[in-house]
Protein backbone atom coordinates (compact mmCIF):
# COMPACT_ATOMS: atom_id res chain seq x y z
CA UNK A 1 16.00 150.93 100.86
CA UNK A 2 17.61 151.69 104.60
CA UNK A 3 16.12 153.62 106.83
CA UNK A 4 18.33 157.12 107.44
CA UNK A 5 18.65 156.07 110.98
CA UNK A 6 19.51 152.35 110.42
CA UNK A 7 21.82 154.13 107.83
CA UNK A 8 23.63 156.49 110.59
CA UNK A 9 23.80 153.01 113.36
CA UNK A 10 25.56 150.95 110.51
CA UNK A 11 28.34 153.96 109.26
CA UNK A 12 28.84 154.30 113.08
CA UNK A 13 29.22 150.14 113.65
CA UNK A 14 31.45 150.40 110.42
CA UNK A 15 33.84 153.56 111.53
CA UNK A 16 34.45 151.51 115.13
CA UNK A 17 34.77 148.68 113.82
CA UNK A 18 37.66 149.36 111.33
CA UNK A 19 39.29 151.38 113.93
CA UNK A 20 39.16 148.52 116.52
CA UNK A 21 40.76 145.95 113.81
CA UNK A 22 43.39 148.78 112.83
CA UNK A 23 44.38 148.89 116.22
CA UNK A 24 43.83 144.83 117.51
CA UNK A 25 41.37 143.15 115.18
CA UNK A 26 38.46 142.30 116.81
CA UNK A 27 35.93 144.90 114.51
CA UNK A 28 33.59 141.85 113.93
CA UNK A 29 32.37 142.13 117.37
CA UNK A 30 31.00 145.82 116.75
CA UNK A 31 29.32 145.43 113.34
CA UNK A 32 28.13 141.94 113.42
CA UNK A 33 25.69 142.64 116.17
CA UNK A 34 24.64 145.84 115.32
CA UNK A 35 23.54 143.77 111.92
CA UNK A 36 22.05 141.40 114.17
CA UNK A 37 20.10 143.78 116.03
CA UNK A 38 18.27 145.37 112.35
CA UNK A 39 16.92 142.10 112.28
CA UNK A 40 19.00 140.25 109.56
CA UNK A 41 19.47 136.51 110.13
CA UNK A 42 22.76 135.18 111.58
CA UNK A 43 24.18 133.62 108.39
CA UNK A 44 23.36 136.71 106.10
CA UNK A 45 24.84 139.35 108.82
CA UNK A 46 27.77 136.81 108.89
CA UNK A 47 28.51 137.17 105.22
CA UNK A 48 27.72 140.95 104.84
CA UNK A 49 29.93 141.54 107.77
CA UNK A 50 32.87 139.67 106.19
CA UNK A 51 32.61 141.62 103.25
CA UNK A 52 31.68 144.87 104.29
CA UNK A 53 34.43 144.91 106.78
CA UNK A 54 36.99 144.40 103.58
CA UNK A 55 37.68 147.92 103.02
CA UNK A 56 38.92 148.50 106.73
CA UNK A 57 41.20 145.97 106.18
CA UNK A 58 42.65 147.39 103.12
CA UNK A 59 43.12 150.43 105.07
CA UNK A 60 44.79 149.26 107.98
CA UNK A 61 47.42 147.39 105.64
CA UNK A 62 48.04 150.83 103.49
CA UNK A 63 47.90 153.31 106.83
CA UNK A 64 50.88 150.88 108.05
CA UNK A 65 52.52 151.18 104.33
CA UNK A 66 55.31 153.05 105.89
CA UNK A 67 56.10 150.48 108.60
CA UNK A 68 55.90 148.16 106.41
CA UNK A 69 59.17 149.45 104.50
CA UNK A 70 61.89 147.07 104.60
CA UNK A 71 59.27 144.15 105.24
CA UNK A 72 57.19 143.61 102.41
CA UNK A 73 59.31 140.44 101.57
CA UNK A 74 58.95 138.93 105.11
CA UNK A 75 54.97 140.46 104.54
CA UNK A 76 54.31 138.59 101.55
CA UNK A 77 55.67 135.45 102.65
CA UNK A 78 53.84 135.39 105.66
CA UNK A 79 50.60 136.06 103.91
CA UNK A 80 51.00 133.43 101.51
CA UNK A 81 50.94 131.32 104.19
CA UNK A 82 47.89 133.27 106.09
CA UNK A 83 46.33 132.32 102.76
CA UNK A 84 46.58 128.88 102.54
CA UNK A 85 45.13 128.49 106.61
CA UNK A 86 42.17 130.61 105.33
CA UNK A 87 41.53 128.08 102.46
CA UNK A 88 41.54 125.15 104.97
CA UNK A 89 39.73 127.14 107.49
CA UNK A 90 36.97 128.17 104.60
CA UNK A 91 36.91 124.80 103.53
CA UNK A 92 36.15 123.67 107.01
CA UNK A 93 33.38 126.09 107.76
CA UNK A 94 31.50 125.05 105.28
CA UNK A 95 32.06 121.11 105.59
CA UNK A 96 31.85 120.68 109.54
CA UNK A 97 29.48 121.63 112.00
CA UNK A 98 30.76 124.83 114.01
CA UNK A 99 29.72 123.73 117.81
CA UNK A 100 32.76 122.23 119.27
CA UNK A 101 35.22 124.89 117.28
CA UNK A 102 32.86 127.74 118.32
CA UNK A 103 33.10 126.52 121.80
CA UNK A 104 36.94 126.47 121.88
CA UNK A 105 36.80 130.35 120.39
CA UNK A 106 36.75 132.18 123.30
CA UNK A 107 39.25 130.17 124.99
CA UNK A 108 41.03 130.84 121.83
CA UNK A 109 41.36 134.82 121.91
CA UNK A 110 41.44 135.01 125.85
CA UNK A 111 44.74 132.60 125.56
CA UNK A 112 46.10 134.89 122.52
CA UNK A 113 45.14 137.54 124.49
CA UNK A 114 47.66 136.40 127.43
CA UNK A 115 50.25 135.04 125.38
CA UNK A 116 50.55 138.93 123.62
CA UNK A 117 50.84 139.97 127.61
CA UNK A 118 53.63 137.48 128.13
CA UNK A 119 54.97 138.18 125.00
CA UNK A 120 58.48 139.50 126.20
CA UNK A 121 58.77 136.47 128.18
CA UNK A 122 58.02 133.74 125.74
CA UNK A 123 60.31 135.64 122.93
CA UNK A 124 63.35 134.59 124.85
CA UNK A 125 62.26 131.34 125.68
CA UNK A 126 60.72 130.56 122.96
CA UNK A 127 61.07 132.94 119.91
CA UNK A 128 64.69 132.07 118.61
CA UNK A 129 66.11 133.41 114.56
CA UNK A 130 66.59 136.79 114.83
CA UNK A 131 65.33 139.95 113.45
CA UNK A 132 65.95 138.69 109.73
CA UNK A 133 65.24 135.35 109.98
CA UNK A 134 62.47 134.38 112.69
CA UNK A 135 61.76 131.28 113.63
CA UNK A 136 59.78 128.76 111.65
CA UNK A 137 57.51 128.31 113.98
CA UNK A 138 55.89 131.70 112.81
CA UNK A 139 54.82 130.05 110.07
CA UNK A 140 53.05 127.05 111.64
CA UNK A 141 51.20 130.08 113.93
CA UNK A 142 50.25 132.33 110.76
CA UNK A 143 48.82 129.03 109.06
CA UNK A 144 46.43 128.06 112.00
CA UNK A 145 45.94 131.70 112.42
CA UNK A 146 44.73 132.43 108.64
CA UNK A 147 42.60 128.61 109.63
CA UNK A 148 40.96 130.57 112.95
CA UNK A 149 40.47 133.78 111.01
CA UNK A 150 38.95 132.46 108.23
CA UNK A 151 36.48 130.29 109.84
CA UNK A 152 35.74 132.91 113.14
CA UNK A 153 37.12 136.27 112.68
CA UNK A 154 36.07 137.54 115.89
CA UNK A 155 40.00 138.39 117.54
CA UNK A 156 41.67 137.16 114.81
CA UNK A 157 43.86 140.08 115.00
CA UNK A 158 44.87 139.30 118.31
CA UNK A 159 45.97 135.66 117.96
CA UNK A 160 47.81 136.71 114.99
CA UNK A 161 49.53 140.14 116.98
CA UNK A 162 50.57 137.30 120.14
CA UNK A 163 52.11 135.09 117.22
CA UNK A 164 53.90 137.97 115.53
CA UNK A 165 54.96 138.99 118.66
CA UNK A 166 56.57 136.13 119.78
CA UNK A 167 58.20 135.23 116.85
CA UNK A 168 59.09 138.31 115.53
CA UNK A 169 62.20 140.11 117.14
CA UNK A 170 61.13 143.80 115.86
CA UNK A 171 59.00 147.18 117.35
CA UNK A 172 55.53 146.17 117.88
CA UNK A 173 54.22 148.61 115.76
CA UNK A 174 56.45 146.97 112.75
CA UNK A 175 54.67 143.64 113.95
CA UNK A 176 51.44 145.23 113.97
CA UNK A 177 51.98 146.47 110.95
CA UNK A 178 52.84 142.78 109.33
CA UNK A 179 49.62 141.63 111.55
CA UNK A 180 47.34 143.95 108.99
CA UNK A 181 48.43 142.43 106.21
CA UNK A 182 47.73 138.95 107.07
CA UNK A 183 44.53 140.15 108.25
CA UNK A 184 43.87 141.09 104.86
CA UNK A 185 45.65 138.70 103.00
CA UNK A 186 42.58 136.17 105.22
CA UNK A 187 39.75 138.37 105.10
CA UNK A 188 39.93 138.74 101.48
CA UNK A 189 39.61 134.69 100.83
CA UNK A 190 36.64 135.13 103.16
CA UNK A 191 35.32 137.68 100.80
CA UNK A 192 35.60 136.01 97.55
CA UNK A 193 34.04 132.69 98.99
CA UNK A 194 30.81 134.54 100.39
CA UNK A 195 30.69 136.79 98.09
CA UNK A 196 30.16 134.17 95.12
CA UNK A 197 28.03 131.49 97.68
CA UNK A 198 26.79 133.83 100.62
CA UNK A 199 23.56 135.42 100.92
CA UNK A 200 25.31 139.36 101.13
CA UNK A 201 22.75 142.36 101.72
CA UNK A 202 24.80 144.65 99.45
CA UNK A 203 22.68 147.80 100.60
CA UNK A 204 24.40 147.07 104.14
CA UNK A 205 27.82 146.50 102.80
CA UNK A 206 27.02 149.73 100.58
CA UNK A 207 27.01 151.51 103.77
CA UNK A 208 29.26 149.61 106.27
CA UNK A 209 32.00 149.65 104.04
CA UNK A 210 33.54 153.21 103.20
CA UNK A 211 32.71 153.76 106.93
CA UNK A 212 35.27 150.65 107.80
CA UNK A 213 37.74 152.04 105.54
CA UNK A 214 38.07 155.25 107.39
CA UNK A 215 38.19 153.63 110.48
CA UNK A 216 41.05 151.64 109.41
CA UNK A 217 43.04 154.47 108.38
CA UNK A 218 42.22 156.81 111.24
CA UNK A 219 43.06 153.38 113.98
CA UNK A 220 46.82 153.40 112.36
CA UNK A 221 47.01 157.13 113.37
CA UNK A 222 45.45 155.96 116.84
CA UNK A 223 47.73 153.38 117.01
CA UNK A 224 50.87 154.97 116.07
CA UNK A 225 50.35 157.50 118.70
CA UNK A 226 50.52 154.65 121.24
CA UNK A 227 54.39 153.12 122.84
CA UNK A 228 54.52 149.43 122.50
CA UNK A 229 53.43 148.79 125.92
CA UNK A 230 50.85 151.03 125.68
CA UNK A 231 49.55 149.19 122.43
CA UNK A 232 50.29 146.07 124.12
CA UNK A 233 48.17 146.76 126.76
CA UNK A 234 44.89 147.89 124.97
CA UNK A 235 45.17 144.56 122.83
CA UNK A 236 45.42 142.58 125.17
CA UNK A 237 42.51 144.25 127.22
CA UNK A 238 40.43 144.55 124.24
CA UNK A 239 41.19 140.91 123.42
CA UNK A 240 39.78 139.52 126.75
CA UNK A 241 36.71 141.40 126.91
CA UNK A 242 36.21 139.95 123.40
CA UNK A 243 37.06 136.58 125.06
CA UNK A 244 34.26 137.49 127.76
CA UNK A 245 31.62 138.68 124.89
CA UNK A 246 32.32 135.23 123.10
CA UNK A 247 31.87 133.19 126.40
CA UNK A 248 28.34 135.15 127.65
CA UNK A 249 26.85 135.23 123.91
């Protein structure tokens, strides 16, 4: 049984932290250390952050469900391939040891991070297709996205956003929009591996979870309030101080 007030800290950690991934990804950063600081042990509050943090997921994706009209195809193709990088990226957290790739992750977000802030720039250099038919290189940045997300979820939402945004010649909220459902689409292989192998404290997921889920749905309100530079902007802020977090941890 919870405590009522380690009850209140965890809805609160779950309520930010599904608005922070509806609006750049990043919620990890809020709920696993407020699981951390309750005392459970890093590999259990790993695990019953991944799948407590499922619901907010679920309702970023569905609070975008009327950006995504038009793009479901493009969607769904995309996450198959989000999919198949959070298989590797599974398979490789639990085969390797995580040092040297845990090392890299902060350089990791703070570089997604920047790209997202150049993003205007590097879509004309780099971007090519159009808004039908992107360029394939999308996919090759989805799969080692769904890889990074699966195996370190802290600002996977942002490395995904920068490679959406880049390839992806359509309004950022549309992007973001595609951005939630790979997010799910990699979360939820997360889910189903610790879920059947992971030591998850279901009493916490009991109560981070529902909290997550309204968070996601109230950050697609937040975020559809914002103009793309606006949006832009808080990502990529967001995104560095998670970059900083990572680095001083």
């Amino acid at each position: 049984m919870i405590p009522l007030g380690d009850v209140l800290f965890l809805a609160g950690a779950g309520l930010l932290a599904g608005v922070v991934n509806a609006l750049a990804g990043g919620g990890t950063l809020v709920s696993f250390p407020a699981l951390m600081a309750l005392g459970y042990p890093g590999v259990t509050a790993t695990v019953t952050n991944a799948v407590a943090l499922w619901p907010g997921y679920l309702g970023g994706a569905f609070g975008y469900r009327a950006e995504l009209r038009g793009r479901r195809r493009r969607a769904a193709g995309l996450a198959g391939v989000a999919v198949l990088g959070a298989v590797a990226g599974s398979t490789l957290l639990l085969n390797t040891p995580g040092d040297t790739f845990e090392a890299l992750v902060p350089w990791l977000v703070a570089f997604a991070s920047l790209a997202l802030l150049a993003q205007p720039w590097l879509r004309k250099r780099f971007g090519g297709g159009d808004g039908e038919r992107p360029s394939r290189l999308v996919y090759a940045g989805v799969f080692l996205g769904g890889c990074y997300g699966a195996y370190f979820n802290g600002g996977m939402g942002v490395l995904l956003l920068a490679v959406l945004g880049m390839f992806l010649h359509d309004h950022l909220q549309r992007v973001n929009a595609v951005r939630a459902v790979l997010s799910l689409a990699i979360c939820t292989v997360s889910v189903v591996a610790f879920a059947l192998f992971g030591p998850v404290e279901w009493a916490a997921v009991a109560v981070i979870a529902p909290a997550s889920l309204a968070g996601g749905l109230l950050g697609t309100r937040l975020a559809r309030l914002m103009s793309p530079a606006v949006l832009r902007g808080v990502v990529v802020v967001f995104g560095l101080g998670v970059a900083m977090a990572l680095a001083l941890r």
